[in-house]
Protein backbone atom coordinates (compact mmCIF):
# COMPACT_ATOMS: atom_id res chain seq x y z
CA UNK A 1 0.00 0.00 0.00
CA UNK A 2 2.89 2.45 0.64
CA UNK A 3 4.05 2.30 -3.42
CA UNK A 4 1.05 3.62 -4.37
CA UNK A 5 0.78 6.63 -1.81
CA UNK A 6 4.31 7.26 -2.73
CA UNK A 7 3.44 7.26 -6.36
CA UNK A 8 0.42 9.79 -5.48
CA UNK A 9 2.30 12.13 -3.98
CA UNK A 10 4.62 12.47 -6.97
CA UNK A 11 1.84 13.06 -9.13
CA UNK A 12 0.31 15.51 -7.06
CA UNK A 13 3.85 17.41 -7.14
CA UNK A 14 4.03 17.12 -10.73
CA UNK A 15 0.67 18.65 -11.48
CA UNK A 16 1.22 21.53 -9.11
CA UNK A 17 4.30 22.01 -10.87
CA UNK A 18 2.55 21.81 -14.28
CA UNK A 19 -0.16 24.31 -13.00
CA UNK A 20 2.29 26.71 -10.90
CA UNK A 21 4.13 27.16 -14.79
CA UNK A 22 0.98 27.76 -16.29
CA UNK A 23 -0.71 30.19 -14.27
CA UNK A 24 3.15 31.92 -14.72
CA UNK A 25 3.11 31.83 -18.30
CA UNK A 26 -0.76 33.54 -18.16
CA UNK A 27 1.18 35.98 -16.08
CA UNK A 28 3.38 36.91 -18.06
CA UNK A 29 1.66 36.68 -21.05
CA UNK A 30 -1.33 39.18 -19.71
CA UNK A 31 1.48 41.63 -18.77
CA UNK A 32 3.09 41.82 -22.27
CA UNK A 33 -0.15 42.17 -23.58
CA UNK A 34 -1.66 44.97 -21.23
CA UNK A 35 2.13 47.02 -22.14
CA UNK A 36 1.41 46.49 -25.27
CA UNK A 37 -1.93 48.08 -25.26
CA UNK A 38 -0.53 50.74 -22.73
CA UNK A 39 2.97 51.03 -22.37
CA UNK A 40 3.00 54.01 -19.99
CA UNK A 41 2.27 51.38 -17.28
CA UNK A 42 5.22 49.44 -17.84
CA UNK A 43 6.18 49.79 -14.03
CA UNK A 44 2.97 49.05 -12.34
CA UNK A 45 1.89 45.89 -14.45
CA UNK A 46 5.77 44.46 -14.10
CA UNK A 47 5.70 45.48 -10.73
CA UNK A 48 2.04 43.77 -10.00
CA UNK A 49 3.02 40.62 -12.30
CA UNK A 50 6.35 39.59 -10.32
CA UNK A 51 4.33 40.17 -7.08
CA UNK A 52 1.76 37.40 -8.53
CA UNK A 53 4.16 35.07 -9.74
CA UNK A 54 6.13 35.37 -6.84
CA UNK A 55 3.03 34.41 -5.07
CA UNK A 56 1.82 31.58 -7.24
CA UNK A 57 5.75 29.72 -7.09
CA UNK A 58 5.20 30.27 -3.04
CA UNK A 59 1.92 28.51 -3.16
CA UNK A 60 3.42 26.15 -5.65
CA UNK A 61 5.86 25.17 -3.03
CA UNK A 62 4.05 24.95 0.49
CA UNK A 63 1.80 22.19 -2.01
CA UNK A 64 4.65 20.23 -2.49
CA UNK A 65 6.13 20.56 0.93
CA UNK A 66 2.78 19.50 2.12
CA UNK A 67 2.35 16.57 1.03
């Protein structure tokens, strides 16, 4: 019985992993779009999108670390 709980848990880190890089790469790809439209708010929107993908790897990793 303990192979196969092992086995979940490495799934479980791999799709947090696959979902921390997506929700990173919508990130980043909504703040080069939203310069491109307006690129007078370069600061603000990199400042705001490194905030959220700071927080999304930090979530990333307590759901790993978890368990």
């Amino acid at each position: 019985m303990l192979p196969i709980i092992a086995e979940a848990a490495i799934a479980k880190a791999g799709l947090v992993v696959i979902g921390a890089g997506l929700g990173i790469g919508l990130i980043g790809m909504k703040a080069a779009e939203s310069t491109g439209r307006n690129p007078a708010s370069f600061g603000k929107v990199l400042t705001i999108s490194i905030l959220l993908a700071a927080l999304v790897e930090g979530v990333a990793f307590v759901a790993i670390f978890m368990g």
